[in-house]
N, C-alpha and C. Protein backbone atom coordinates (compact mmCIF):
# COMPACT_ATOMS: atom_id res chain seq x y z
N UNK A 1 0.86 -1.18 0.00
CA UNK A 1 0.00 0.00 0.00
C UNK A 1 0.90 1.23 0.00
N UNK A 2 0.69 1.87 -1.34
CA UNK A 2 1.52 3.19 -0.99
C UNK A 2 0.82 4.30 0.39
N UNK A 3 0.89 5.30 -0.12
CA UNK A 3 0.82 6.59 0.81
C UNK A 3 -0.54 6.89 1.03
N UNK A 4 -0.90 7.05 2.39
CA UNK A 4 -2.30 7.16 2.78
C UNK A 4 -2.55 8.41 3.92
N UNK A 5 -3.59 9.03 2.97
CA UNK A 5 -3.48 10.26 4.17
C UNK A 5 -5.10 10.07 4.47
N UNK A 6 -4.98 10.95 5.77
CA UNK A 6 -6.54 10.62 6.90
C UNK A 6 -6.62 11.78 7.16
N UNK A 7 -7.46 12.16 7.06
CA UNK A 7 -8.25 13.43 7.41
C UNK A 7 -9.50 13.37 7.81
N UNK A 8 -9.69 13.95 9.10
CA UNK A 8 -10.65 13.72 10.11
C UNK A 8 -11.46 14.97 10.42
N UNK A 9 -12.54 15.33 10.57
CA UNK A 9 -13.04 16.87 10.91
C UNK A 9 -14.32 16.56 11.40
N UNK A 10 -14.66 17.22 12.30
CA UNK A 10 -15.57 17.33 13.31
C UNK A 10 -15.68 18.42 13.88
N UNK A 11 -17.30 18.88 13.78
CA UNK A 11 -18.09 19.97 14.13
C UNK A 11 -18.25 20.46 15.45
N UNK A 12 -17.34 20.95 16.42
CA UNK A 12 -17.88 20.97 18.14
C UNK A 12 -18.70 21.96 18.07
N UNK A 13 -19.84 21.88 18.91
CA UNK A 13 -20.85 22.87 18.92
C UNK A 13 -20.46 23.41 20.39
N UNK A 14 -21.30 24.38 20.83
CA UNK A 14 -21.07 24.86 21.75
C UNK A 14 -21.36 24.58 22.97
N UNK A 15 -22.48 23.37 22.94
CA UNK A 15 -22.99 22.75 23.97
C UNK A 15 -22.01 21.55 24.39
N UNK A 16 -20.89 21.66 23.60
CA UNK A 16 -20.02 20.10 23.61
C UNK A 16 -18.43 20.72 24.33
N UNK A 17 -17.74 19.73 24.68
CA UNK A 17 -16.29 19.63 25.23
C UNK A 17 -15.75 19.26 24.58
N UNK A 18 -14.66 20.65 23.54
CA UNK A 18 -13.82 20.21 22.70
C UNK A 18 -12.99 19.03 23.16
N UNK A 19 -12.37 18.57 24.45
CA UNK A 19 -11.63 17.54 24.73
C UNK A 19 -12.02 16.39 24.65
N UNK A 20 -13.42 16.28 24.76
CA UNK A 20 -14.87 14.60 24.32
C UNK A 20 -14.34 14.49 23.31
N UNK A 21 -14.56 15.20 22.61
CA UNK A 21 -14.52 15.39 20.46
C UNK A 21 -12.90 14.68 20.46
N UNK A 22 -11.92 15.59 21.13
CA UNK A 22 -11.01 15.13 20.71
C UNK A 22 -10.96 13.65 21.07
N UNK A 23 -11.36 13.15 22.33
CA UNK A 23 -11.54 11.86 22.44
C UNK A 23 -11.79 10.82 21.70
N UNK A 24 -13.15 11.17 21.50
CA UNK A 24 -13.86 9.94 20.53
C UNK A 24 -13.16 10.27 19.02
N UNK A 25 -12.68 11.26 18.58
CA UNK A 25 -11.50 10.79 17.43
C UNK A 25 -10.36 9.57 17.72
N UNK A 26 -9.74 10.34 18.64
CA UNK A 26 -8.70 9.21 19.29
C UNK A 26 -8.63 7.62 19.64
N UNK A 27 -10.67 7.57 20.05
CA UNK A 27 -10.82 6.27 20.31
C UNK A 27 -10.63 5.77 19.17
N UNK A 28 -11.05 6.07 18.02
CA UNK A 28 -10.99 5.65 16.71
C UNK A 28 -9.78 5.16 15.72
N UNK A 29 -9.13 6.22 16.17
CA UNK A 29 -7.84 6.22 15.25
C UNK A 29 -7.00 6.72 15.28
N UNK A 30 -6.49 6.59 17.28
CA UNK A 30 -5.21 6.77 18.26
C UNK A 30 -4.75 8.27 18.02
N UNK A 31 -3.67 8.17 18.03
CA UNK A 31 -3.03 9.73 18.45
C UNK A 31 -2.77 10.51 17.13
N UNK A 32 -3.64 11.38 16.95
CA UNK A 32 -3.58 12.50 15.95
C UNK A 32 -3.33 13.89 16.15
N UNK A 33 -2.77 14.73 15.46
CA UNK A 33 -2.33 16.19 15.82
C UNK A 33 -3.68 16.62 15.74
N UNK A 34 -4.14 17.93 16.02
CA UNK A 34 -5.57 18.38 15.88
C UNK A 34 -5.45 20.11 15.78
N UNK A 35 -6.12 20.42 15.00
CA UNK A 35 -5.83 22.15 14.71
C UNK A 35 -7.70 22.24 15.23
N UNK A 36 -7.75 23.50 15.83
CA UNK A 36 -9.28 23.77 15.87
C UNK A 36 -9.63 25.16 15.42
N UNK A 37 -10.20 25.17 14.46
CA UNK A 37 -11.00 26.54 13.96
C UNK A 37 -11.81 26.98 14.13
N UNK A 38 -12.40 28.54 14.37
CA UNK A 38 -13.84 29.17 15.02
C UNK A 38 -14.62 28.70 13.83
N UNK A 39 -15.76 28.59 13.61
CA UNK A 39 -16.72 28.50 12.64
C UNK A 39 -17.92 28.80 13.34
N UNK A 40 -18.64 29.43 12.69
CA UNK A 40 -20.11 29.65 13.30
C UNK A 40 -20.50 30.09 14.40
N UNK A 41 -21.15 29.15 15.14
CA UNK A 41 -21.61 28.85 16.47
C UNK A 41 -20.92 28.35 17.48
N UNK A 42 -19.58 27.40 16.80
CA UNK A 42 -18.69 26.52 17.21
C UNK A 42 -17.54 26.31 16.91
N UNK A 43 -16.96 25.57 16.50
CA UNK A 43 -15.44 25.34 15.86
C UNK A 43 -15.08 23.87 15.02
N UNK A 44 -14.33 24.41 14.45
CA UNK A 44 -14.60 22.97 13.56
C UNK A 44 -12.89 22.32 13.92
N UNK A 45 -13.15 20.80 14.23
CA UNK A 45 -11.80 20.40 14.67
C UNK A 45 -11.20 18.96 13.31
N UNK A 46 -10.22 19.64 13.26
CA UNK A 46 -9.65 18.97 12.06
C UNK A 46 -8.04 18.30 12.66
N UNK A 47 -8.02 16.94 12.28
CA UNK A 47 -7.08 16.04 12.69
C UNK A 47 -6.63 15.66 11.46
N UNK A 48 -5.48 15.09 11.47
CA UNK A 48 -4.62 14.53 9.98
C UNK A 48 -3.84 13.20 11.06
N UNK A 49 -3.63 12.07 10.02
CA UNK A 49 -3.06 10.61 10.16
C UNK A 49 -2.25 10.80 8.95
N UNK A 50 -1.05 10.12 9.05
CA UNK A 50 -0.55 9.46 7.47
C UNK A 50 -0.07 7.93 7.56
N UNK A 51 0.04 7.31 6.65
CA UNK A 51 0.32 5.95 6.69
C UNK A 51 -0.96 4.94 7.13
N UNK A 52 -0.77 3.87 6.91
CA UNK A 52 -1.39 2.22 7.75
C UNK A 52 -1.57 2.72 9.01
N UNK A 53 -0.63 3.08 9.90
CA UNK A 53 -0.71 3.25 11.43
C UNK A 53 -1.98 4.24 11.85
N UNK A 54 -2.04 5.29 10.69
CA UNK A 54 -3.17 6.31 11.17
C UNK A 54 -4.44 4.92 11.30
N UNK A 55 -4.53 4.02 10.51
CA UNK A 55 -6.12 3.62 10.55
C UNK A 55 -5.80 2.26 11.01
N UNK A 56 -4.60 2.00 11.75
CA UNK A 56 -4.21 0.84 12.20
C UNK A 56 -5.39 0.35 13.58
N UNK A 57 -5.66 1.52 14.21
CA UNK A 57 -6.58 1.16 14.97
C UNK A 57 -7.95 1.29 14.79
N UNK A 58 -8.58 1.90 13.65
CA UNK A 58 -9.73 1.73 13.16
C UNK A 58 -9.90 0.39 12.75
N UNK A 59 -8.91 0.00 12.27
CA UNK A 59 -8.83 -1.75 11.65
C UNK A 59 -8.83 -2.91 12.75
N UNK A 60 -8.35 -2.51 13.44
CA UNK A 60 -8.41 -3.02 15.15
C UNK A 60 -10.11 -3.25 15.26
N UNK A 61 -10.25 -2.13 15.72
CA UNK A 61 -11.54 -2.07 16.02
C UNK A 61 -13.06 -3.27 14.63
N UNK A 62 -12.76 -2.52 13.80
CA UNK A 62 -13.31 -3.22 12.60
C UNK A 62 -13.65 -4.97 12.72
N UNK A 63 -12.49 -4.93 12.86
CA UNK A 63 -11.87 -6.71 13.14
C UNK A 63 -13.00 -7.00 14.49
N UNK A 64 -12.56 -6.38 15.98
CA UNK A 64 -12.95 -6.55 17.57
C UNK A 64 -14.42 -6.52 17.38
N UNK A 65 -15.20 -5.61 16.43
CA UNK A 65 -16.46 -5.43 16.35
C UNK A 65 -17.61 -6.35 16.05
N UNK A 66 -16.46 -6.89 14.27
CA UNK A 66 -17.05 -7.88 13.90
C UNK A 66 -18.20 -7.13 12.85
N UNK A 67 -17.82 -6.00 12.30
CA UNK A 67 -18.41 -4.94 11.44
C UNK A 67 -17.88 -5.06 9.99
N UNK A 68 -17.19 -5.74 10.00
CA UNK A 68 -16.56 -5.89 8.57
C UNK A 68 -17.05 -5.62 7.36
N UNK A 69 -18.14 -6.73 7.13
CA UNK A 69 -19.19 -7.04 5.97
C UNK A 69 -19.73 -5.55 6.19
N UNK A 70 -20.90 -4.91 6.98
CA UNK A 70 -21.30 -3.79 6.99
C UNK A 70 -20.59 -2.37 7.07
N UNK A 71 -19.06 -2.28 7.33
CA UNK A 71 -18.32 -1.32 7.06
C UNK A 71 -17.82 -1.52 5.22
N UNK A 72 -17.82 -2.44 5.07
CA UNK A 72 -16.98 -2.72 3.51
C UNK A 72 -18.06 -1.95 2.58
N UNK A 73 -19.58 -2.61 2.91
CA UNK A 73 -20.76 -1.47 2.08
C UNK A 73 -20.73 0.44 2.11
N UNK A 74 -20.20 0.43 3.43
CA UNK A 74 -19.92 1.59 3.79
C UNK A 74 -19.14 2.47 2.66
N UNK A 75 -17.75 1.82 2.94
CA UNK A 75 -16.92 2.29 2.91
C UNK A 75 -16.67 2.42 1.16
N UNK A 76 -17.26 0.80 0.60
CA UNK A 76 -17.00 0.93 -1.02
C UNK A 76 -17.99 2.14 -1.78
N UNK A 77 -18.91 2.38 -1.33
CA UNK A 77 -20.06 3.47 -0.88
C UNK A 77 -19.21 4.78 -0.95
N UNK A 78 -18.75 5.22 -0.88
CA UNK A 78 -17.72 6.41 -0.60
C UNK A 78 -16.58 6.44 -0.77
N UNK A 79 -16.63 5.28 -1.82
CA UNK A 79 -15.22 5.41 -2.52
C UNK A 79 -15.29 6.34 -3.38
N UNK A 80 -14.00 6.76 -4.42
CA UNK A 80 -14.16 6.82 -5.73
C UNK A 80 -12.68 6.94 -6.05
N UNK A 81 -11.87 7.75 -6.99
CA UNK A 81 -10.63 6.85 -7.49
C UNK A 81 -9.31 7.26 -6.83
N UNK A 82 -9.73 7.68 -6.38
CA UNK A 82 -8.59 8.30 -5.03
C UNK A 82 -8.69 8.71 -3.61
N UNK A 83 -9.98 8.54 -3.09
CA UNK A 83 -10.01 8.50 -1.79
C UNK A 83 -11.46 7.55 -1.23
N UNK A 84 -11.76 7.82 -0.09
CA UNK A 84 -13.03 6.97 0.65
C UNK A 84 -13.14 7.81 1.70
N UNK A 85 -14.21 8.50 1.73
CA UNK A 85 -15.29 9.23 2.93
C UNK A 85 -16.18 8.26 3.19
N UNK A 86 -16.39 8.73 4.58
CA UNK A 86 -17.27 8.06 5.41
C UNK A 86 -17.74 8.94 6.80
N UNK A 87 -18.64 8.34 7.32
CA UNK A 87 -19.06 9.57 8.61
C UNK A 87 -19.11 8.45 9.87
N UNK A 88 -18.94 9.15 11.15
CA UNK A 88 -19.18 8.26 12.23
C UNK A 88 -20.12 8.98 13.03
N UNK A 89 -20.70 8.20 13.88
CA UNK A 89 -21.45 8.71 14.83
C UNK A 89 -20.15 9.15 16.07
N UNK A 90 -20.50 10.32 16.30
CA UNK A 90 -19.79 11.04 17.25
C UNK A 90 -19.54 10.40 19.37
N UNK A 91 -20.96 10.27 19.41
CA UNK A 91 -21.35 9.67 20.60
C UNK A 91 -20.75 8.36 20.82
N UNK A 92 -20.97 7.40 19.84
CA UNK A 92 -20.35 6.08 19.81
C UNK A 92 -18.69 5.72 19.76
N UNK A 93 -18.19 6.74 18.69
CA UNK A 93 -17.06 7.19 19.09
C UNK A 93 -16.51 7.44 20.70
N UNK A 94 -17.25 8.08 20.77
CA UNK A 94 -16.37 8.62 22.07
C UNK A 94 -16.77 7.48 23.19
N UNK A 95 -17.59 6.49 23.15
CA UNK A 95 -17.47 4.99 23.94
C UNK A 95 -16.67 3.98 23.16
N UNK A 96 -15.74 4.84 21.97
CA UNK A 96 -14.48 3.51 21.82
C UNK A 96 -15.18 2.66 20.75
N UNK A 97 -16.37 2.33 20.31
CA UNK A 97 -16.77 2.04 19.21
C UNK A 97 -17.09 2.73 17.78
N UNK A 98 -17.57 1.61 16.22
CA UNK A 98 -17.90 2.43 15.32
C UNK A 98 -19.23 2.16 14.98
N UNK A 99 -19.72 3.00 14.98
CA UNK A 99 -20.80 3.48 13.88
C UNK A 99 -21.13 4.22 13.11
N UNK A 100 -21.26 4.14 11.92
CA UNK A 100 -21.43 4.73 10.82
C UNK A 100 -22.77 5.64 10.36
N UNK A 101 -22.26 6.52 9.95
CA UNK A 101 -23.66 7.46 10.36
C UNK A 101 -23.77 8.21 8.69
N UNK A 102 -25.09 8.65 8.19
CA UNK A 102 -25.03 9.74 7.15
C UNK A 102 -24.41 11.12 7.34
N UNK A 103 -24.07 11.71 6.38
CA UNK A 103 -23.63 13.11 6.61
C UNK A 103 -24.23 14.07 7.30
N UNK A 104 -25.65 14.38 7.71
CA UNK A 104 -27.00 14.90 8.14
C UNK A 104 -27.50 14.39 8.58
N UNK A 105 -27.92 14.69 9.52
CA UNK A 105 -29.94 13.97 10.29
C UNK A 105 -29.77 12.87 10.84
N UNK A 106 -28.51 11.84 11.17
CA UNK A 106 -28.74 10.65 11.60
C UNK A 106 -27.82 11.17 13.37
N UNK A 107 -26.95 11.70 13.39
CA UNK A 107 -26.13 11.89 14.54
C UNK A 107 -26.56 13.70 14.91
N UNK A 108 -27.20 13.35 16.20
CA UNK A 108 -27.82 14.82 16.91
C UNK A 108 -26.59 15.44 17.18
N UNK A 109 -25.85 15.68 17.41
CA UNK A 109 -24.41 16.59 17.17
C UNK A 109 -24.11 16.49 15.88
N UNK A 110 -24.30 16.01 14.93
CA UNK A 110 -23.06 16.08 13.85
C UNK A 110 -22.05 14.69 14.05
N UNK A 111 -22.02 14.29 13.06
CA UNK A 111 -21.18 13.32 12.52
C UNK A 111 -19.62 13.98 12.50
N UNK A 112 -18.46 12.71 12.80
CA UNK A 112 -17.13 12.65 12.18
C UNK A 112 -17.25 12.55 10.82
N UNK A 113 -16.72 13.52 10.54
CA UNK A 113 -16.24 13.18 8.66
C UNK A 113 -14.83 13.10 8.53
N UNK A 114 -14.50 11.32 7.69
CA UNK A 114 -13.12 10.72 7.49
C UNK A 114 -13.11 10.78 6.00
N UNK A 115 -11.76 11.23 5.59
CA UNK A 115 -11.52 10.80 4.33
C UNK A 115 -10.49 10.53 4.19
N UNK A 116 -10.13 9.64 3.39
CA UNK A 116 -8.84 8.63 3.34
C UNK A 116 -8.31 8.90 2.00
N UNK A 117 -7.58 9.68 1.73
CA UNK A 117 -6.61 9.47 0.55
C UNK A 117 -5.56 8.81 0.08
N UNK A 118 -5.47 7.73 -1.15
CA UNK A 118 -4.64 7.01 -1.75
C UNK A 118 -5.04 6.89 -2.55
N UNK A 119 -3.41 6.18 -3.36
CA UNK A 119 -3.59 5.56 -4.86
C UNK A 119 -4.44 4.45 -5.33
N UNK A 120 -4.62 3.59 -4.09
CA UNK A 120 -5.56 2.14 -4.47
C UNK A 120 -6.60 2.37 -3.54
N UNK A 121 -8.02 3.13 -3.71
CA UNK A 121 -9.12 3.34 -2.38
C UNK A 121 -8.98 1.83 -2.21
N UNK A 122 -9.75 0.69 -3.73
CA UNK A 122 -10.42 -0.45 -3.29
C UNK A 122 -9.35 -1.12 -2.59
N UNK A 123 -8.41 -1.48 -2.53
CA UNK A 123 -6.98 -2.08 -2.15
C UNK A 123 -7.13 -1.64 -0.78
N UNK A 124 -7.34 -0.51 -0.35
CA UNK A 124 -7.50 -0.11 1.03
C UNK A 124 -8.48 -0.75 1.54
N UNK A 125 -9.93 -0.89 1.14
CA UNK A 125 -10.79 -1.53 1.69
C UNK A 125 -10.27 -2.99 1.68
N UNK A 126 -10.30 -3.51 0.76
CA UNK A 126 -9.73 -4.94 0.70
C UNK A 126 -8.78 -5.69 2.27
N UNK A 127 -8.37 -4.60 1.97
CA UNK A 127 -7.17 -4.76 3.72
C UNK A 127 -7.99 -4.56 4.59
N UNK A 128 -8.91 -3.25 4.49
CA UNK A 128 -9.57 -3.09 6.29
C UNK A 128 -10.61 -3.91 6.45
N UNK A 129 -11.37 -4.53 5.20
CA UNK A 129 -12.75 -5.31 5.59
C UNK A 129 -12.36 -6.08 4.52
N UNK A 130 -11.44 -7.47 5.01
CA UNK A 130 -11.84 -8.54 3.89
C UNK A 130 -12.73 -9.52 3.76
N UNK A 131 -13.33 -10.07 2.69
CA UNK A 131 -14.70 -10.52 2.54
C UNK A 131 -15.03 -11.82 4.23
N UNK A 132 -15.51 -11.55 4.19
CA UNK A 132 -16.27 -12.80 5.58
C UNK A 132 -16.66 -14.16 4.70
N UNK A 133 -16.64 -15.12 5.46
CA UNK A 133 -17.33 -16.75 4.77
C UNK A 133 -18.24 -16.86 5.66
């Protein structure tokens, strides 16, 4: 797998603890730098990964969950020829699990938005969710 970059961003509102947010990123996909910007009402917090290791523990998890088959729909879902977005539920996150959420209307805070850039998206999936028997 060549070069893989992760980019993570999440909406803190004002009713929330930027340090939760930073949390339930972390539960996800371990130790990331994090820049936070004013926006709006709130601030918008943006994290960067590079390499396997950034999503080494998303893959962890994936595997521990037993989400595979239903992350792979996800995830091939939001492919296209150079990267893979996807959204998480924020709340679930931050109890150390994944769930996958729409961009809007499904997570009452606002969703994590991940996007994964590389040369092979499907090759990436292939590795994080391989087919189940």
């Amino acid at each position: 797998m060549n070069e893989v970059d992760i980019s993570i961003e999440a909406i803190v509102n004002p009713t929330e603890d930027l340090e939760k947010v930073k949390r339930a990123i972390e539960n996800i996909f371990g130790r990331v730098e994090f820049e936070v910007r004013p926006q709006g009402r709130g601030s918008l917090l943006i994290a960067q990964a590079e390499s396997r290791n950034g999503i080494a523990k998303f893959y962890n998890l994936l595997h521990r969950e037993r989400i595979r088959a239903a992350a792979r729909g996800v995830l091939f879902d939001g492919s296209s020829r150079r990267s893979i977005t996807f959204y998480l539920n924020k709340q679930v996150a931050y109890s150390g699990h994944i769930s996958f959420s729409k961009p809007t209307g499904e997570s009452p805070l606002g969703p994590i938005k991940v996007n994964i850039s590389c040369d092979n998206p499907q090759g990436l999936i292939e590795w994080l969710t391989p087919r189940t028997k």
